[in-house]
PDB file of N, CA and C in Angstrom:
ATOM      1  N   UNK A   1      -2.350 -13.426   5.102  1.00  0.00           N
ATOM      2  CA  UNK A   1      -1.649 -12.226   4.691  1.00  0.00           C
ATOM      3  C   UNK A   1      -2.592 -11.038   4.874  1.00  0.00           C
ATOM      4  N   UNK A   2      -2.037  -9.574   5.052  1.00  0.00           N
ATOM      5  CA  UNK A   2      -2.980  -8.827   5.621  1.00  0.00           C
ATOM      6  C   UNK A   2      -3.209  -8.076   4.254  1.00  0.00           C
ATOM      7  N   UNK A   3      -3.887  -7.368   4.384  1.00  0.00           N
ATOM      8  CA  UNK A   3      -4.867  -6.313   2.557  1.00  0.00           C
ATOM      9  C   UNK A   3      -3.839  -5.897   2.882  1.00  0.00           C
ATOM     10  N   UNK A   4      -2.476  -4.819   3.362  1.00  0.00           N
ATOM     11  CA  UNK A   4      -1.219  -4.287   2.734  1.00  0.00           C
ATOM     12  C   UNK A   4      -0.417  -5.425   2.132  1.00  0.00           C
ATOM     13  N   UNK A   5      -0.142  -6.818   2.464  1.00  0.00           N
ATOM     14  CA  UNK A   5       0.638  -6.983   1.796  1.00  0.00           C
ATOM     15  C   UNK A   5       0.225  -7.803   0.354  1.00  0.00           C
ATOM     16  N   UNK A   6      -1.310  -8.244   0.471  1.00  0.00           N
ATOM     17  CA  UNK A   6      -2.001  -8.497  -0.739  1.00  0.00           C
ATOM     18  C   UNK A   6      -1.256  -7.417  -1.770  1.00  0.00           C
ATOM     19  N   UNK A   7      -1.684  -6.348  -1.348  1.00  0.00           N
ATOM     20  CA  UNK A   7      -1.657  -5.728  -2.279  1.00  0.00           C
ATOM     21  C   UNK A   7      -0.092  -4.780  -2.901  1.00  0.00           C
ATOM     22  N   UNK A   8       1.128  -5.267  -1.687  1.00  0.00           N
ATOM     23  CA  UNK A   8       2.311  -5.102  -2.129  1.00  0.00           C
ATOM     24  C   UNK A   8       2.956  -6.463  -3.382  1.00  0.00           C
ATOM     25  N   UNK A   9       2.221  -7.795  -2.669  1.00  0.00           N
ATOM     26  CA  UNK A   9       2.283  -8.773  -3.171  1.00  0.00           C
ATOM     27  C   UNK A   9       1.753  -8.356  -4.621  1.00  0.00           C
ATOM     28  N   UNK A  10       0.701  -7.821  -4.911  1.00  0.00           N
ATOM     29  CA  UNK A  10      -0.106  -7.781  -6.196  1.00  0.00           C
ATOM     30  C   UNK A  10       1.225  -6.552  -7.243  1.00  0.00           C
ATOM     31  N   UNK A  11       1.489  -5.803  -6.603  1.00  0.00           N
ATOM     32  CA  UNK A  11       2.419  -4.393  -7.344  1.00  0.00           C
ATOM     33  C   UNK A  11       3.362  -5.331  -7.884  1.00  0.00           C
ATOM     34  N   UNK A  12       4.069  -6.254  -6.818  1.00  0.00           N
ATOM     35  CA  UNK A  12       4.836  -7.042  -7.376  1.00  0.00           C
ATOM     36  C   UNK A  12       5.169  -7.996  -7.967  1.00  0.00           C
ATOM     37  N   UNK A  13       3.908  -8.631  -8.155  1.00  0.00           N
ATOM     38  CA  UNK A  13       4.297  -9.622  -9.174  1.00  0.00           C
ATOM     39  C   UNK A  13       3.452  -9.069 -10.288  1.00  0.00           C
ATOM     40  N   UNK A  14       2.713  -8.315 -11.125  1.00  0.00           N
ATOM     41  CA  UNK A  14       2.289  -7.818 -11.711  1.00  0.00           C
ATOM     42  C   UNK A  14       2.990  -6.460 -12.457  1.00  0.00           C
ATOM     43  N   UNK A  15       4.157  -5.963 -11.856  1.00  0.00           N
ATOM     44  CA  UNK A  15       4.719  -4.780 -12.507  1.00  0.00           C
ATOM     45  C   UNK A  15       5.936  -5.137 -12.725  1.00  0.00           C
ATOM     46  N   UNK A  16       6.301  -6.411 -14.296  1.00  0.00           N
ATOM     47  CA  UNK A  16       7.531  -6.871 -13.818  1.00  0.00           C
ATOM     48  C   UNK A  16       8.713  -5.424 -14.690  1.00  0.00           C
ATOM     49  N   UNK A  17       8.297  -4.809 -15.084  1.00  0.00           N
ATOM     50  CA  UNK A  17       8.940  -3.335 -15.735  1.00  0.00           C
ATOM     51  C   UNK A  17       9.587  -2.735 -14.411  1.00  0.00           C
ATOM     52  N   UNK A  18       8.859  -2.882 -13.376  1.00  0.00           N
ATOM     53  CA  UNK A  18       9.272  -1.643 -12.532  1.00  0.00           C
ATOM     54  C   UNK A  18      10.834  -2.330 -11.507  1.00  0.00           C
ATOM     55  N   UNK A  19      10.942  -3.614 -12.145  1.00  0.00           N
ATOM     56  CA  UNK A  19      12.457  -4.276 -11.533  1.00  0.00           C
ATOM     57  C   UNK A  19      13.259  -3.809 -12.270  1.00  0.00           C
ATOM     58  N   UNK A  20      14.286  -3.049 -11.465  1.00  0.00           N
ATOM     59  CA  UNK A  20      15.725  -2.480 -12.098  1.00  0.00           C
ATOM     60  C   UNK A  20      16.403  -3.994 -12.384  1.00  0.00           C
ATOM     61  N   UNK A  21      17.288  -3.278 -13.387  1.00  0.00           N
ATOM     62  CA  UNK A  21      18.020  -4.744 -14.497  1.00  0.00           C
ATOM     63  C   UNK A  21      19.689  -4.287 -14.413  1.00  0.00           C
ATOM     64  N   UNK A  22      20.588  -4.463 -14.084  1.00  0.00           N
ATOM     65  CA  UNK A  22      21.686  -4.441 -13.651  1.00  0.00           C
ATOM     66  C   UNK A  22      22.273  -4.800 -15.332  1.00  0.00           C
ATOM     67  N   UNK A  23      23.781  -4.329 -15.584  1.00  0.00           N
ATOM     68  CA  UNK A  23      24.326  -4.264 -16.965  1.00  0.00           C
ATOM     69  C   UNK A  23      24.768  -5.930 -17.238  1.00  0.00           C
ATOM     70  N   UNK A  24      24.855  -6.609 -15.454  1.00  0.00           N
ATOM     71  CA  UNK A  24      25.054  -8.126 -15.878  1.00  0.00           C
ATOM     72  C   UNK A  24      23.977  -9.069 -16.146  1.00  0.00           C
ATOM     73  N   UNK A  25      22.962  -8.182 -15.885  1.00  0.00           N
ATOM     74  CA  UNK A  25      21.473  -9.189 -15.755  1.00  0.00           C
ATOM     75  C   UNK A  25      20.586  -9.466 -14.278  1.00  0.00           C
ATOM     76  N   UNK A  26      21.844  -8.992 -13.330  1.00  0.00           N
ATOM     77  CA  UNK A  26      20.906  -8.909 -12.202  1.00  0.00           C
ATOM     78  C   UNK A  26      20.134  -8.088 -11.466  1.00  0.00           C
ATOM     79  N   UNK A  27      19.177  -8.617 -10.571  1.00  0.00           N
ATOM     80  CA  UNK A  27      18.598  -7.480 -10.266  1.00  0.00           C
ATOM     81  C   UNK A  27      18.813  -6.577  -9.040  1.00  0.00           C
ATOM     82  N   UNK A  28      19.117  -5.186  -9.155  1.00  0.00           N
ATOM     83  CA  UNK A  28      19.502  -4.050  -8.456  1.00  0.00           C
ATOM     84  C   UNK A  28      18.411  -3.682  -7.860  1.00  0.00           C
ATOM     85  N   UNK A  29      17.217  -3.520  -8.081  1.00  0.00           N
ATOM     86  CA  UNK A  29      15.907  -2.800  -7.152  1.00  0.00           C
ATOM     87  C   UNK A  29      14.943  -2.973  -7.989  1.00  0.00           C
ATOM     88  N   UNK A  30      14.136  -1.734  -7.106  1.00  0.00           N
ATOM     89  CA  UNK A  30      12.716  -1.723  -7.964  1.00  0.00           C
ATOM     90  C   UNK A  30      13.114  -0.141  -8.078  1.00  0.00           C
ATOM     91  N   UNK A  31      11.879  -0.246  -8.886  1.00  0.00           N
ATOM     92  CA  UNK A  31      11.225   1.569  -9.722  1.00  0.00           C
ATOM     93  C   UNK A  31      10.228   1.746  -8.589  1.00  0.00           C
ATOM     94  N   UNK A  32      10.998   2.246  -7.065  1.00  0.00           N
ATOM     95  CA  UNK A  32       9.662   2.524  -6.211  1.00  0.00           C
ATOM     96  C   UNK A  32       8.608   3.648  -6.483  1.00  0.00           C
ATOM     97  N   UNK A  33       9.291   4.738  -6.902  1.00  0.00           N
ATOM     98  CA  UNK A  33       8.069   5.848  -7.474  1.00  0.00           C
ATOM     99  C   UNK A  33       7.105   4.989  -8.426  1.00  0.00           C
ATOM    100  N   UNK A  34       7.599   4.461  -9.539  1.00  0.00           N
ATOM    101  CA  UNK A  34       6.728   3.922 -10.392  1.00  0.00           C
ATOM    102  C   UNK A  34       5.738   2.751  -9.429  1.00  0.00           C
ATOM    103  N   UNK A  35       6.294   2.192  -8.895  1.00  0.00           N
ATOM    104  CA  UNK A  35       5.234   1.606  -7.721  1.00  0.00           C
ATOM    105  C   UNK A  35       4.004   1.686  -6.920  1.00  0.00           C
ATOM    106  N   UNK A  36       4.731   3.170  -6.442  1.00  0.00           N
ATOM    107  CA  UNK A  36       3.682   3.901  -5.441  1.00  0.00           C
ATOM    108  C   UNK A  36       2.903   4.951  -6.679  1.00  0.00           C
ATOM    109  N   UNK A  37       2.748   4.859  -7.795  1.00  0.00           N
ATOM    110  CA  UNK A  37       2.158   5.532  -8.431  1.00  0.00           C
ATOM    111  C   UNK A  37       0.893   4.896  -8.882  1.00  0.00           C
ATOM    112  N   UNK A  38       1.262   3.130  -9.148  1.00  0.00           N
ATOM    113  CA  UNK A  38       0.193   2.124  -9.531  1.00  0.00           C
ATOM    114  C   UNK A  38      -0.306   1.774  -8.476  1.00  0.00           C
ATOM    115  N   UNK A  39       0.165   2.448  -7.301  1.00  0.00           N
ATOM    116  CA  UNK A  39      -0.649   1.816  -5.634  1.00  0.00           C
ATOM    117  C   UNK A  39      -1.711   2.792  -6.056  1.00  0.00           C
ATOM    118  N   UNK A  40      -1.285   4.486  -5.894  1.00  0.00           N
ATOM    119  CA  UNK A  40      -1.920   5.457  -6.432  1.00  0.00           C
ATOM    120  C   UNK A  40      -3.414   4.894  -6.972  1.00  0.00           C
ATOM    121  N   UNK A  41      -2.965   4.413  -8.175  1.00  0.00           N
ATOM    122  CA  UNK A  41      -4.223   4.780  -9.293  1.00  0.00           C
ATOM    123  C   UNK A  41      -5.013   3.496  -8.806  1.00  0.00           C
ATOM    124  N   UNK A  42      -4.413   2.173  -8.111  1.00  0.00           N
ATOM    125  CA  UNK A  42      -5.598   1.040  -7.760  1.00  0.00           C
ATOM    126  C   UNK A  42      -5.993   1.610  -6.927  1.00  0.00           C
ATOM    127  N   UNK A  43      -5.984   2.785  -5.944  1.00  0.00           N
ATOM    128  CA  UNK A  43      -6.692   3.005  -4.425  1.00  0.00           C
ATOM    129  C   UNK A  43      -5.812   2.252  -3.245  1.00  0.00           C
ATOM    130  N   UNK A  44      -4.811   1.954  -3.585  1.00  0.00           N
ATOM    131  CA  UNK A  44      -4.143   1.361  -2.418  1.00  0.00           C
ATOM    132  C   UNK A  44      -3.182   2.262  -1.648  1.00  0.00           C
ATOM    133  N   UNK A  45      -2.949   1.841  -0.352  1.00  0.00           N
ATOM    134  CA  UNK A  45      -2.356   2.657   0.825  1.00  0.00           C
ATOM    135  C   UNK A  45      -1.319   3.014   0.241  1.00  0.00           C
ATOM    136  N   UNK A  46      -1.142   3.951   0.150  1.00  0.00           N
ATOM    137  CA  UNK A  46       0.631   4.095  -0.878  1.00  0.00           C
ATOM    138  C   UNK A  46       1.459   4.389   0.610  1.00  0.00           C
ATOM    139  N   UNK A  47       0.884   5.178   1.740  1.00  0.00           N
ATOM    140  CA  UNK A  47       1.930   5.507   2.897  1.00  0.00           C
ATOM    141  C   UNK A  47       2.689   4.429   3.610  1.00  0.00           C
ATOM    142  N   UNK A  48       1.929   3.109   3.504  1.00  0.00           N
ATOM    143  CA  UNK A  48       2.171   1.746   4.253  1.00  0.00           C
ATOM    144  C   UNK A  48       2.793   1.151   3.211  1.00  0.00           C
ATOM    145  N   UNK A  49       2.459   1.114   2.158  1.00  0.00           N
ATOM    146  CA  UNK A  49       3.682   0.512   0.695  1.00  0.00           C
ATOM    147  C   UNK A  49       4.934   0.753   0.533  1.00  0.00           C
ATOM    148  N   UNK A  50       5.188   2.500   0.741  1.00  0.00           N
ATOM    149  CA  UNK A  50       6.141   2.827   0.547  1.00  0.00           C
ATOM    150  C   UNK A  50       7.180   2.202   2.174  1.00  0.00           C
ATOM    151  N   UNK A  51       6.700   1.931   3.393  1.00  0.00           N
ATOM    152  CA  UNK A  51       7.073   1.319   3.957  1.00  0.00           C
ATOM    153  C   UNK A  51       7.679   0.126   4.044  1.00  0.00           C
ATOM    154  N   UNK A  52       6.517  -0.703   3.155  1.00  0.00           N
ATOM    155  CA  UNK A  52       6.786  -2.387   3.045  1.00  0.00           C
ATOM    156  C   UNK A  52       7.774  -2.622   1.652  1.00  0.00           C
ATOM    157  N   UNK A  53       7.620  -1.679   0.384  1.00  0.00           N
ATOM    158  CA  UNK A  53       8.165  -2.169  -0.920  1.00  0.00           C
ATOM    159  C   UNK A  53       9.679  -2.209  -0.348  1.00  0.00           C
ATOM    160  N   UNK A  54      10.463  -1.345   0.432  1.00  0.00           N
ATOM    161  CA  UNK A  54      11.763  -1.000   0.343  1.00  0.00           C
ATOM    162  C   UNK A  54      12.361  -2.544   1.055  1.00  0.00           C
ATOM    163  N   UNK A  55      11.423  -3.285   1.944  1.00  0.00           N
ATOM    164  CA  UNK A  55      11.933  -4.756   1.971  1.00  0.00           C
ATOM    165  C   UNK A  55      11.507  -5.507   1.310  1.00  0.00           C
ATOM    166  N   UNK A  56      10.997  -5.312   0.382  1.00  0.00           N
ATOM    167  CA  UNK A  56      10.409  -6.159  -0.080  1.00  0.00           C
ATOM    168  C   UNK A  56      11.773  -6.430  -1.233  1.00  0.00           C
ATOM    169  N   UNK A  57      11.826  -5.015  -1.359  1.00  0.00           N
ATOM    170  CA  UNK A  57      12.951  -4.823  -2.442  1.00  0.00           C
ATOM    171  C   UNK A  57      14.105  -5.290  -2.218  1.00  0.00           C
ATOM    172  N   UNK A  58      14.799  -5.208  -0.796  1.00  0.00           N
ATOM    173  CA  UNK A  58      15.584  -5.491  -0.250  1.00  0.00           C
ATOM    174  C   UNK A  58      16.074  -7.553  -0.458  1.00  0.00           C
ATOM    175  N   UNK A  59      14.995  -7.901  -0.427  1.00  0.00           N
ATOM    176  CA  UNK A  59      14.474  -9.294  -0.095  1.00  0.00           C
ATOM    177  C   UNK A  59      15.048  -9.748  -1.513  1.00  0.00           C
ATOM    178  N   UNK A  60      14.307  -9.156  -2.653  1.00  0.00           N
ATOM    179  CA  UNK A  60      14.386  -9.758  -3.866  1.00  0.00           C
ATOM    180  C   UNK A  60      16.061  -9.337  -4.230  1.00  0.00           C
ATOM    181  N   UNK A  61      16.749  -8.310  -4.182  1.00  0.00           N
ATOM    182  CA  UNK A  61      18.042  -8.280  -4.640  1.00  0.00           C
ATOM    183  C   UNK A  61      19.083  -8.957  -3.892  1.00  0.00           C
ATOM    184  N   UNK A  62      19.090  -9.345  -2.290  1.00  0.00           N
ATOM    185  CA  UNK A  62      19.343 -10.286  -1.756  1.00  0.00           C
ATOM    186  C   UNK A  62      19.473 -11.731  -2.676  1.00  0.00           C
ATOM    187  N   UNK A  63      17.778 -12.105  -2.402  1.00  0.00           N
ATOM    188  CA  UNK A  63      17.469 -13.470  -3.399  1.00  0.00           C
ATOM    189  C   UNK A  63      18.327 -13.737  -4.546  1.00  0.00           C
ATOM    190  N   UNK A  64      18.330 -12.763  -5.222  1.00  0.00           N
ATOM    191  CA  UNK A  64      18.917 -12.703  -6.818  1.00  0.00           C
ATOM    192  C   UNK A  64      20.238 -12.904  -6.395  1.00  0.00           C
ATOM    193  N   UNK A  65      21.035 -12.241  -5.921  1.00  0.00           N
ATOM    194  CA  UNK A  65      22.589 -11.844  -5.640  1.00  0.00           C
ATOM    195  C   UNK A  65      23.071 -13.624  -5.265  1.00  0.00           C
ATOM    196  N   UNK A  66      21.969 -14.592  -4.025  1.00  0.00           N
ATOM    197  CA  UNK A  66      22.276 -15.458  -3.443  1.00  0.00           C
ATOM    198  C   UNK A  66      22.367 -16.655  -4.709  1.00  0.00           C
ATOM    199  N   UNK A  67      21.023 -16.092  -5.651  1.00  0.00           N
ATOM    200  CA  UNK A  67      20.961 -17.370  -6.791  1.00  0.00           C
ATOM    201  C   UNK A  67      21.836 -17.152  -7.760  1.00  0.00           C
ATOM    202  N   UNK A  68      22.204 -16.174  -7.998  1.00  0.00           N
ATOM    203  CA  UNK A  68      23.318 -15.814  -8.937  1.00  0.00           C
ATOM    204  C   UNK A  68      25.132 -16.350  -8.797  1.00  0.00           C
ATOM    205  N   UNK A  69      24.965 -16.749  -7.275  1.00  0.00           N
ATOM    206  CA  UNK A  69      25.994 -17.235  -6.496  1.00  0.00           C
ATOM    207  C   UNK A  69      26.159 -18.770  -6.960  1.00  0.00           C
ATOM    208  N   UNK A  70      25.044 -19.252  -6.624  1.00  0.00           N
ATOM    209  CA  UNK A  70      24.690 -20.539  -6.803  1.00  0.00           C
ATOM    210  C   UNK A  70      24.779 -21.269  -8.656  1.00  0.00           C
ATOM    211  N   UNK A  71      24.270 -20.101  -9.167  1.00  0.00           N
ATOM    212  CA  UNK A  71      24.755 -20.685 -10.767  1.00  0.00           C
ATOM    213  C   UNK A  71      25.911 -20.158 -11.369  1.00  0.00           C
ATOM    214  N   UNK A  72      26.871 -18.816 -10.952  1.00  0.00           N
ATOM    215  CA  UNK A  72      27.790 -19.070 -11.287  1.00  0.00           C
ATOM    216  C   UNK A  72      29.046 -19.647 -10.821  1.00  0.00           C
TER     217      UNK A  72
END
């Protein structure tokens, strides 16, 4: 894995606040400002984050939507 996505990898599993929470329980997105703000303050590339989080984001509400399928 390359040091951007270490460290998209790290925002994300470490900032579990910054996952939007949907009124049924699922998940709708992330808090990308709040994201690129903790890229900010570790020293990380925030210009290449803000690139990678929006699939990343993409990926996980996908995921959710597919498992949410599956258990109800």
């Amino acid at each position: 894995m390359t040091e951007a996505g270490w460290q998209a990898w790290e925002l994300l599993t470490g900032s579990i606040g910054a996952i939007r929470i949907g009124p049924r329980g699922g998940i709708t997105g992330l808090d990308l400002p709040a994201l690129l703000i903790q890229a900010q303050a570790l020293g990380y590339d925030q210009p290449l984050l803000a690139r990678l989080l929006p699939f990343a984001e993409r990926g996980m509400v996908t995921g959710a939507a597919k498992n949410n399928e599956k258990e109800g």
